[in-house]
PDB file of N, CA and C in Angstrom:
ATOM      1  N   UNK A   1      62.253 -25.217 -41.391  1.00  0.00           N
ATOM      2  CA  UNK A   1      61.395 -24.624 -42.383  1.00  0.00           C
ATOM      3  C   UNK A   1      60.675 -23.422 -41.766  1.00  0.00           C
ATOM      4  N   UNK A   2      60.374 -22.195 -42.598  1.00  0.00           N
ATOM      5  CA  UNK A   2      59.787 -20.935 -42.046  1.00  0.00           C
ATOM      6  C   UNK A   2      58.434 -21.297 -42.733  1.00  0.00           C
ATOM      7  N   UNK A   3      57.685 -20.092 -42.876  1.00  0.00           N
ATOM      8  CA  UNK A   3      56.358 -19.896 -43.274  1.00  0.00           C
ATOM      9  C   UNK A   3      56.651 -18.750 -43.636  1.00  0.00           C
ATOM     10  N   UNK A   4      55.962 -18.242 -45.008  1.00  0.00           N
ATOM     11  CA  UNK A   4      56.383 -16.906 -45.094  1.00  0.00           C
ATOM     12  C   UNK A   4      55.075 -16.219 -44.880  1.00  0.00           C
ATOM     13  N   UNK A   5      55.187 -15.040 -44.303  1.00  0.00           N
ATOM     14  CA  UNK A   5      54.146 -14.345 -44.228  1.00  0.00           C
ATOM     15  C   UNK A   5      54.204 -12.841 -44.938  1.00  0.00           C
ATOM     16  N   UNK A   6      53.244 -12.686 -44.981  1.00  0.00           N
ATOM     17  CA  UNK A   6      53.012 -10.983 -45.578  1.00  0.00           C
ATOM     18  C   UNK A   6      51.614 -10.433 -45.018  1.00  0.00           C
ATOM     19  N   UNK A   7      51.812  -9.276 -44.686  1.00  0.00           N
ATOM     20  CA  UNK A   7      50.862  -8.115 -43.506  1.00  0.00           C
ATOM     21  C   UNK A   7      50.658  -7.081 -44.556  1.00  0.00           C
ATOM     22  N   UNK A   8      49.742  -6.458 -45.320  1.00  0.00           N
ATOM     23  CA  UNK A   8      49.608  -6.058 -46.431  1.00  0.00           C
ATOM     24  C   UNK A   8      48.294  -4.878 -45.983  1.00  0.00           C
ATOM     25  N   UNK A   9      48.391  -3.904 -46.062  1.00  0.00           N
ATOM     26  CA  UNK A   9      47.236  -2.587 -45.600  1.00  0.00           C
ATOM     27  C   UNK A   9      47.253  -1.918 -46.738  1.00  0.00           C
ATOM     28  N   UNK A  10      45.703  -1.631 -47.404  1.00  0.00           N
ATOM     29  CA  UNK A  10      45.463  -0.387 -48.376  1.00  0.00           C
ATOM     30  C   UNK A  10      46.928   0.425 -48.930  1.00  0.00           C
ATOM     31  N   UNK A  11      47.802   1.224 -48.020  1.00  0.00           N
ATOM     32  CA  UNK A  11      48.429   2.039 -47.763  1.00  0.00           C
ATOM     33  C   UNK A  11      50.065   1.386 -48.372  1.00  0.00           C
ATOM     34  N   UNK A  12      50.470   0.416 -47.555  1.00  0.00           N
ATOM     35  CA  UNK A  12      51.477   0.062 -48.102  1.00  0.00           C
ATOM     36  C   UNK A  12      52.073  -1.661 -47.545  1.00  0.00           C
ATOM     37  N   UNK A  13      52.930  -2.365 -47.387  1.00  0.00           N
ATOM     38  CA  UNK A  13      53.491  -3.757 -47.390  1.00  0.00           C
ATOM     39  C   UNK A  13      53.848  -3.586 -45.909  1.00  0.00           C
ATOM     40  N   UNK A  14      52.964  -3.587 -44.854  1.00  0.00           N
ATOM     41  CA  UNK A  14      53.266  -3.690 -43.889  1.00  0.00           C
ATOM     42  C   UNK A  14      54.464  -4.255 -42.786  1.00  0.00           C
ATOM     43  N   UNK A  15      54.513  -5.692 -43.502  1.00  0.00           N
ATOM     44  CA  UNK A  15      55.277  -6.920 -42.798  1.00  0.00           C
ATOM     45  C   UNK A  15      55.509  -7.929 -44.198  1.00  0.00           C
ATOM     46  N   UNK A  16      56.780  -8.280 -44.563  1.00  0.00           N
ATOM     47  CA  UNK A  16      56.961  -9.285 -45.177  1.00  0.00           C
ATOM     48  C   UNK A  16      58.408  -9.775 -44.295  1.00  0.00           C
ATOM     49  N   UNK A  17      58.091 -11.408 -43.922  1.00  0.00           N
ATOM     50  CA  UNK A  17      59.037 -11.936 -42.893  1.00  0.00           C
ATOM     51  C   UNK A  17      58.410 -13.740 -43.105  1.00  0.00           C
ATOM     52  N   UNK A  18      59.772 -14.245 -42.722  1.00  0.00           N
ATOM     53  CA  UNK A  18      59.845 -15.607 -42.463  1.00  0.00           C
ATOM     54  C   UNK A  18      59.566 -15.988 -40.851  1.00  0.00           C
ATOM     55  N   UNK A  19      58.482 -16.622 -40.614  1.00  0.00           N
ATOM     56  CA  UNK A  19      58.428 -16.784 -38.950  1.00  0.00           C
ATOM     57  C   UNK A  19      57.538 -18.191 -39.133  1.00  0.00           C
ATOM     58  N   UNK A  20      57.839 -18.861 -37.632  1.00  0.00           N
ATOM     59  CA  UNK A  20      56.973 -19.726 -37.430  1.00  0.00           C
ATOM     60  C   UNK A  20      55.808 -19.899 -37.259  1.00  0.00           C
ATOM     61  N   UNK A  21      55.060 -19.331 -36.898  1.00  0.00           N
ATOM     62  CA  UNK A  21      53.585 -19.349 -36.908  1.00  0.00           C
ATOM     63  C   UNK A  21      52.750 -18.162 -37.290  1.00  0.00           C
ATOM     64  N   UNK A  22      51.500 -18.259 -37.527  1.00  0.00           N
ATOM     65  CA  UNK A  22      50.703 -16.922 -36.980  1.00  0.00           C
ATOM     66  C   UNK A  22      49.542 -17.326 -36.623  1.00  0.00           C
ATOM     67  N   UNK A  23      48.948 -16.896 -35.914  1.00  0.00           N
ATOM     68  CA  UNK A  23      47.250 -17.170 -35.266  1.00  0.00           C
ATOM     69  C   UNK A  23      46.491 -15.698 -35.976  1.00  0.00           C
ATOM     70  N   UNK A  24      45.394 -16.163 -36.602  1.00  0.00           N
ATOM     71  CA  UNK A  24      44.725 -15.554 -37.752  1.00  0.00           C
ATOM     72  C   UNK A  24      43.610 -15.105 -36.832  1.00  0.00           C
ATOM     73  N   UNK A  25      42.801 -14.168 -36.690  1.00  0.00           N
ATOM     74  CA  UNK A  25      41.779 -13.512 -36.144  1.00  0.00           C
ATOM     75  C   UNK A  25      40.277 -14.148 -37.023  1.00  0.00           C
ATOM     76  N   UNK A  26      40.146 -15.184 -37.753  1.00  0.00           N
ATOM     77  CA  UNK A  26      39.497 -15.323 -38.836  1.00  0.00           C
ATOM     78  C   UNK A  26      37.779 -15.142 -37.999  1.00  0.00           C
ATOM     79  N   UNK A  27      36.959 -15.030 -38.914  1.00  0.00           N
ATOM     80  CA  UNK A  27      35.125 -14.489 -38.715  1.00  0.00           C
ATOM     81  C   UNK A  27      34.698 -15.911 -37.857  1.00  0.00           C
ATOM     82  N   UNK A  28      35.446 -16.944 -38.182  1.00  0.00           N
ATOM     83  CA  UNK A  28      34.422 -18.051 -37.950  1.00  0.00           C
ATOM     84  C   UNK A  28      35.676 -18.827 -36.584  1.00  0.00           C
ATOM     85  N   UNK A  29      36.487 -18.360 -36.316  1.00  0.00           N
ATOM     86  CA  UNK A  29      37.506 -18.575 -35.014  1.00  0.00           C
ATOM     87  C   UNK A  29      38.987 -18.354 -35.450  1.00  0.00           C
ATOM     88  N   UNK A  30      39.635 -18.460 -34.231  1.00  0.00           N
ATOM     89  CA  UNK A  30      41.237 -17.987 -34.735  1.00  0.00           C
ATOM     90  C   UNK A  30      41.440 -19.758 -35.662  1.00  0.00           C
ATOM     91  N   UNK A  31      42.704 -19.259 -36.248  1.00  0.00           N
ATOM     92  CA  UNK A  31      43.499 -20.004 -36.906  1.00  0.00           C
ATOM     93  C   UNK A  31      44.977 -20.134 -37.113  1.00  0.00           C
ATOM     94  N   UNK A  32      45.790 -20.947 -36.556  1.00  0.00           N
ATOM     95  CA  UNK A  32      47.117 -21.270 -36.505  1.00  0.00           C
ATOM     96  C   UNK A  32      47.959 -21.585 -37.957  1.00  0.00           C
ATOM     97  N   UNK A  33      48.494 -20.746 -38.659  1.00  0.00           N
ATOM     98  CA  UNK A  33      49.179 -21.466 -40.169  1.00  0.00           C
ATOM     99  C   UNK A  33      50.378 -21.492 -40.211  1.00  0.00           C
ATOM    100  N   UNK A  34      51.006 -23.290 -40.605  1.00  0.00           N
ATOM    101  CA  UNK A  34      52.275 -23.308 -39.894  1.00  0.00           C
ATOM    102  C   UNK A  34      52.878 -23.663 -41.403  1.00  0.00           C
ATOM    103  N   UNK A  35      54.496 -23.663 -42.019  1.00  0.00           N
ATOM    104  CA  UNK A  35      54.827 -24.074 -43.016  1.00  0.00           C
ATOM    105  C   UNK A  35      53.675 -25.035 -43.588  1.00  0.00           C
ATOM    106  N   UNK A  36      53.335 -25.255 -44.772  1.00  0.00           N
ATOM    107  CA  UNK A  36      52.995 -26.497 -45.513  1.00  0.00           C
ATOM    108  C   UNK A  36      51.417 -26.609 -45.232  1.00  0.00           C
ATOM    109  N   UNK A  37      50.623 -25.423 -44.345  1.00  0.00           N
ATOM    110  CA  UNK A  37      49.268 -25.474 -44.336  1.00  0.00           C
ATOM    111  C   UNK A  37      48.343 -26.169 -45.567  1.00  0.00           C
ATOM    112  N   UNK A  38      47.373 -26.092 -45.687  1.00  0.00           N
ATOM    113  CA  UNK A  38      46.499 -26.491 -46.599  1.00  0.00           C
ATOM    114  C   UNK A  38      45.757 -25.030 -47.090  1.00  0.00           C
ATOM    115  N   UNK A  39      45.943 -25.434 -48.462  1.00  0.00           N
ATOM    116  CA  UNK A  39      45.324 -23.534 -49.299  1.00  0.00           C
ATOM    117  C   UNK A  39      43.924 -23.518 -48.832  1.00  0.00           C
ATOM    118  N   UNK A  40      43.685 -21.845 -48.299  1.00  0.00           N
ATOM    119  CA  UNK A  40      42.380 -21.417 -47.722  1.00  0.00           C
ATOM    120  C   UNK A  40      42.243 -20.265 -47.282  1.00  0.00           C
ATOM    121  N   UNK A  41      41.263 -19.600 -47.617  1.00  0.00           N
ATOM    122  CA  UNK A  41      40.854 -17.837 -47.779  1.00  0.00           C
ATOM    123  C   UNK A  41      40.076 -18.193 -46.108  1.00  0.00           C
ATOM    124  N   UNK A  42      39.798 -16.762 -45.855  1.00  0.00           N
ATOM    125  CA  UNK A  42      38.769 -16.669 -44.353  1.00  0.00           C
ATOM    126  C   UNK A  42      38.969 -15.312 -44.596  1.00  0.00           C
ATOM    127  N   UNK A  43      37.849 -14.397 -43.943  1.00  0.00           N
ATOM    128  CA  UNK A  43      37.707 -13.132 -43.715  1.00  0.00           C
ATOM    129  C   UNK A  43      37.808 -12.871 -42.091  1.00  0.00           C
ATOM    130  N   UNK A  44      38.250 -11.748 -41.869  1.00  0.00           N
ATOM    131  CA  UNK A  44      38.965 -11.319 -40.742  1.00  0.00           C
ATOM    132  C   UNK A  44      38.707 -10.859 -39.729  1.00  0.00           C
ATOM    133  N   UNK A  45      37.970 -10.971 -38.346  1.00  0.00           N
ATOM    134  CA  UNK A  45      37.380 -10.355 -37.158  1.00  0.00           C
ATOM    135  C   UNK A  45      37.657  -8.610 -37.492  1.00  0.00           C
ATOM    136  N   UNK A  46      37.132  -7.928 -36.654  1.00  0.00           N
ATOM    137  CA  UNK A  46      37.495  -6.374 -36.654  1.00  0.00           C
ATOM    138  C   UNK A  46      37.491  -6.269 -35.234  1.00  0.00           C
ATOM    139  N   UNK A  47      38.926  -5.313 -35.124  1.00  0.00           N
ATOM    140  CA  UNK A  47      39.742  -5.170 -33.953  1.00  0.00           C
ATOM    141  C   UNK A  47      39.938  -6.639 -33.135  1.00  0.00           C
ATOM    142  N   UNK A  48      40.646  -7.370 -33.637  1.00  0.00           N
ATOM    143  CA  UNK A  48      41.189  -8.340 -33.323  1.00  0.00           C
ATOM    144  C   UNK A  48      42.499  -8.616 -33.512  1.00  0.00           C
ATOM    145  N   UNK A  49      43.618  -9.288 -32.533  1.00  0.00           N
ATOM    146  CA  UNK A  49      44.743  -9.673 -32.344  1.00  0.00           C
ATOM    147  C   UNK A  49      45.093 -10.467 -33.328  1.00  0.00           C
ATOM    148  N   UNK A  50      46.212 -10.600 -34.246  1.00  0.00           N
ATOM    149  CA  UNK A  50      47.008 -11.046 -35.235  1.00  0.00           C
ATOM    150  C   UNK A  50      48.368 -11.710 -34.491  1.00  0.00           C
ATOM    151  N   UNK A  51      48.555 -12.797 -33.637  1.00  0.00           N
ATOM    152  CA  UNK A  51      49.561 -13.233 -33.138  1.00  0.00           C
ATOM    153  C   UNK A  51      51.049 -14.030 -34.046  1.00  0.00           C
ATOM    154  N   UNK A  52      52.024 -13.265 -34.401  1.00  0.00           N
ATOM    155  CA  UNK A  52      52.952 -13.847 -35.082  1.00  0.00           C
ATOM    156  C   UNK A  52      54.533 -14.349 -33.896  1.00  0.00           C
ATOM    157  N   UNK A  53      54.583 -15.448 -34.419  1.00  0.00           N
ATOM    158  CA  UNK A  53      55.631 -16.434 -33.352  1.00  0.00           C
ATOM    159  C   UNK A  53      57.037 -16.720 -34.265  1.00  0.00           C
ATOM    160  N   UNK A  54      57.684 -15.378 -34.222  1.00  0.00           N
ATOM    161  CA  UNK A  54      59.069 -15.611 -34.716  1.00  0.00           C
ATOM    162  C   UNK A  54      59.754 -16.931 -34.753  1.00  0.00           C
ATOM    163  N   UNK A  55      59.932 -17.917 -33.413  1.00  0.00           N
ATOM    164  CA  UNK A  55      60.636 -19.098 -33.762  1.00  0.00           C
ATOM    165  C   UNK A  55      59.476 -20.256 -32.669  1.00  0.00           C
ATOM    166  N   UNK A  56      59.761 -21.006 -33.156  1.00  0.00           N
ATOM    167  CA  UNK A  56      58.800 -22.045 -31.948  1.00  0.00           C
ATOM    168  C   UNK A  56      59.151 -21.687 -30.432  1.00  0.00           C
ATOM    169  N   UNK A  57      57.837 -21.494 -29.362  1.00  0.00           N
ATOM    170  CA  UNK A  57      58.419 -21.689 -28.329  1.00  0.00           C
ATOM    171  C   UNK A  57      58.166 -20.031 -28.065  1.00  0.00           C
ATOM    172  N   UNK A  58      58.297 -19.031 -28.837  1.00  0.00           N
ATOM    173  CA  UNK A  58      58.458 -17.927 -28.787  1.00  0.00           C
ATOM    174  C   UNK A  58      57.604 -16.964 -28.388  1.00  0.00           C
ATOM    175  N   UNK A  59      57.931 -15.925 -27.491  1.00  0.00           N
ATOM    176  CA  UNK A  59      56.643 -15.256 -26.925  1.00  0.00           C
ATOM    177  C   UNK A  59      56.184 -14.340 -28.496  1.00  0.00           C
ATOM    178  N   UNK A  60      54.472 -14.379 -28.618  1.00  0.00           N
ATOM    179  CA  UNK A  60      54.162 -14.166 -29.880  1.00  0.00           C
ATOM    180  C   UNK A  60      53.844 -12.049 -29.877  1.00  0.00           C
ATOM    181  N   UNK A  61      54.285 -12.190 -31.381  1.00  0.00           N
ATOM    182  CA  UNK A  61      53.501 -10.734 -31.629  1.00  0.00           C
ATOM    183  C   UNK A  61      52.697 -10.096 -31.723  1.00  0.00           C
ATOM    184  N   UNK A  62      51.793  -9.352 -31.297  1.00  0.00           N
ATOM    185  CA  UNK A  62      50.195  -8.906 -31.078  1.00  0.00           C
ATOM    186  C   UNK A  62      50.633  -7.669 -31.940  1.00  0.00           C
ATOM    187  N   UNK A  63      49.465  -7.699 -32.632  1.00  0.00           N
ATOM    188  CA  UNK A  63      49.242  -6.854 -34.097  1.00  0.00           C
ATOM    189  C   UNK A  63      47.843  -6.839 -33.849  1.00  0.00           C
ATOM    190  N   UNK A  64      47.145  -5.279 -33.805  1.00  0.00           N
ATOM    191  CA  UNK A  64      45.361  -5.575 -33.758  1.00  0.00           C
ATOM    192  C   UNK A  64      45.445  -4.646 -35.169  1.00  0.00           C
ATOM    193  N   UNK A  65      44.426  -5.805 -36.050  1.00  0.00           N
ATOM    194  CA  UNK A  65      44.157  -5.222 -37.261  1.00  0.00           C
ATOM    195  C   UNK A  65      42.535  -5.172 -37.116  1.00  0.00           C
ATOM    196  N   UNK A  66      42.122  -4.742 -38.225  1.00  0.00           N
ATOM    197  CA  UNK A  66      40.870  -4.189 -38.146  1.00  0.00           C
ATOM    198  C   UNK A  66      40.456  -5.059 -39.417  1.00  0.00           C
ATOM    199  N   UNK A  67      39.343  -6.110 -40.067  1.00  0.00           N
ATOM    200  CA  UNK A  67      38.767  -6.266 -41.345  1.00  0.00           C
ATOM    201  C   UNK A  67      39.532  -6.811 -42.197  1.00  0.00           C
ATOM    202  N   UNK A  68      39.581  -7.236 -43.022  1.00  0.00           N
ATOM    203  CA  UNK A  68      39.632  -7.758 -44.346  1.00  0.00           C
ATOM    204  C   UNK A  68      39.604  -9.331 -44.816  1.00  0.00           C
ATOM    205  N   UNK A  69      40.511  -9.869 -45.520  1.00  0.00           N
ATOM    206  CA  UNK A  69      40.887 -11.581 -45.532  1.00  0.00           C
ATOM    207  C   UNK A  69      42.267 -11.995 -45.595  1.00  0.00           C
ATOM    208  N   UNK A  70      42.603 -13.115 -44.905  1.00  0.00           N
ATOM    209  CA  UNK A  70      43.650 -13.736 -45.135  1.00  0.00           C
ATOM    210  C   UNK A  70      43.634 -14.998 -46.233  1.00  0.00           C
ATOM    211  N   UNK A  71      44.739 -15.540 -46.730  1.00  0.00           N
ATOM    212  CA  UNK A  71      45.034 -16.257 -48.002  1.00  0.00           C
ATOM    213  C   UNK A  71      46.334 -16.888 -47.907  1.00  0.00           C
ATOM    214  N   UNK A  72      46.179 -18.077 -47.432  1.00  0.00           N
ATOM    215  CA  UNK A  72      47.050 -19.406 -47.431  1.00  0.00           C
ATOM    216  C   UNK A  72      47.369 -19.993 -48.406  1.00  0.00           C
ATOM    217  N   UNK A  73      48.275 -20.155 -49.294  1.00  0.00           N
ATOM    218  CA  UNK A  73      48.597 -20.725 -50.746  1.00  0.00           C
ATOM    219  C   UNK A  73      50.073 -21.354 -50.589  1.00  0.00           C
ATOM    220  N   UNK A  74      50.643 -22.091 -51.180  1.00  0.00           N
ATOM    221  CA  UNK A  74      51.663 -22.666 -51.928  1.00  0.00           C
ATOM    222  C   UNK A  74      53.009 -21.471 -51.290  1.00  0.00           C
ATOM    223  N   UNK A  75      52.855 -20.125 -51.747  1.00  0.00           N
ATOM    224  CA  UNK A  75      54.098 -19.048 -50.758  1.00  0.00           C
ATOM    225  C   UNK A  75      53.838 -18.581 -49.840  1.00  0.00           C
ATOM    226  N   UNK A  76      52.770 -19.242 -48.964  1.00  0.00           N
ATOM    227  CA  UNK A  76      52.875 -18.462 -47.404  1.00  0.00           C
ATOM    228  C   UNK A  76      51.583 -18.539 -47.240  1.00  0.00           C
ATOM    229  N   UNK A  77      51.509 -17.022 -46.474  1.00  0.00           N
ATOM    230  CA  UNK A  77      50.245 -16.500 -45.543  1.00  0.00           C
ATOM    231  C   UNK A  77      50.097 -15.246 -46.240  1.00  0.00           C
ATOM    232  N   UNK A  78      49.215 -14.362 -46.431  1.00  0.00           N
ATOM    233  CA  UNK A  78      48.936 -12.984 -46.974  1.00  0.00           C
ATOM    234  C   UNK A  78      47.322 -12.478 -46.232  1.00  0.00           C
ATOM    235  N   UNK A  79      48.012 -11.420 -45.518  1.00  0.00           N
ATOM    236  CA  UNK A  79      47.144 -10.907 -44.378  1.00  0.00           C
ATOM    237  C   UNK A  79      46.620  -9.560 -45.212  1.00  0.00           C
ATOM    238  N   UNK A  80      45.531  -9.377 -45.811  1.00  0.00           N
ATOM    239  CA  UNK A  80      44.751  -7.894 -46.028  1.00  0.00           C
ATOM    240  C   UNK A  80      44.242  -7.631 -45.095  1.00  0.00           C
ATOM    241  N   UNK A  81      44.592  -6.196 -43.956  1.00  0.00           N
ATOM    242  CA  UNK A  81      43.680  -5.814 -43.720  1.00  0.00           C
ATOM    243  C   UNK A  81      43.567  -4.834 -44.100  1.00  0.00           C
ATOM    244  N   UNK A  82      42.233  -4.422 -43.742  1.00  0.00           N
ATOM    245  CA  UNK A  82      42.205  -2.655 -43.718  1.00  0.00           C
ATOM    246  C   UNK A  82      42.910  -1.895 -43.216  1.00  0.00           C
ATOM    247  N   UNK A  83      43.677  -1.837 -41.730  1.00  0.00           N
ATOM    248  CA  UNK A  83      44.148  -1.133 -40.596  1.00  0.00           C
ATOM    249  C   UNK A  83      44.767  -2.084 -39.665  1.00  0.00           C
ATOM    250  N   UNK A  84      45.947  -1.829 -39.313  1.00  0.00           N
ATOM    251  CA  UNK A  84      46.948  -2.234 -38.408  1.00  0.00           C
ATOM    252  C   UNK A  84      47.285  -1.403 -37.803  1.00  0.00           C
ATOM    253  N   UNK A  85      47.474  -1.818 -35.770  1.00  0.00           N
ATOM    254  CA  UNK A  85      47.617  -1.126 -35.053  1.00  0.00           C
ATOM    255  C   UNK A  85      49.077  -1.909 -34.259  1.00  0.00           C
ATOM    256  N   UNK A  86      50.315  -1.212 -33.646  1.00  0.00           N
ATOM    257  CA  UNK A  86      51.325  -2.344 -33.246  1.00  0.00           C
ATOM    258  C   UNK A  86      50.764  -2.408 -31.688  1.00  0.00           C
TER     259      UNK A  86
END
């Protein structure tokens, strides 16, 4: 089973991809969302690391975004930020 995620900036659809994990930069500590999470909003550190883990086991992706909220539901993960840096 994947997790779907989506990386979403003002500007345009950053990242839409099936991967195993991501570690969330969230205001109140990071957060790990794996297939089948439990639905839940959080707002987003600024200039903080966005770690996405293509397959288990996998060395992860560092993405520093800047602000906004993430949103865990029923189709995935959906990352607003303001600004993404690779």
């Amino acid at each position: 089973m994947a997790l779907h995620f989506e990386l979403v900036t003002p500007e345009k659809l950053y990242r839409s991809d099936d991967v195993y994990m991501v570690v969330v930069p969230g205001t109140e500590g990071d957060f790990g969302v794996l297939e089948g999470h439990s639905p839940m909003m959080s707002t987003l550190r600024n200039d903080a690391a966005l770690e996405i883990y293509k397959t288990q086991g996998a060395t992860p992706e560092r993405l520093m975004i800047a602000g906004g909220f993430a949103e865990v539901n029923a189709s995935g993960l959906t990352v607003l930020a303001e600004r993404v840096e690779a």
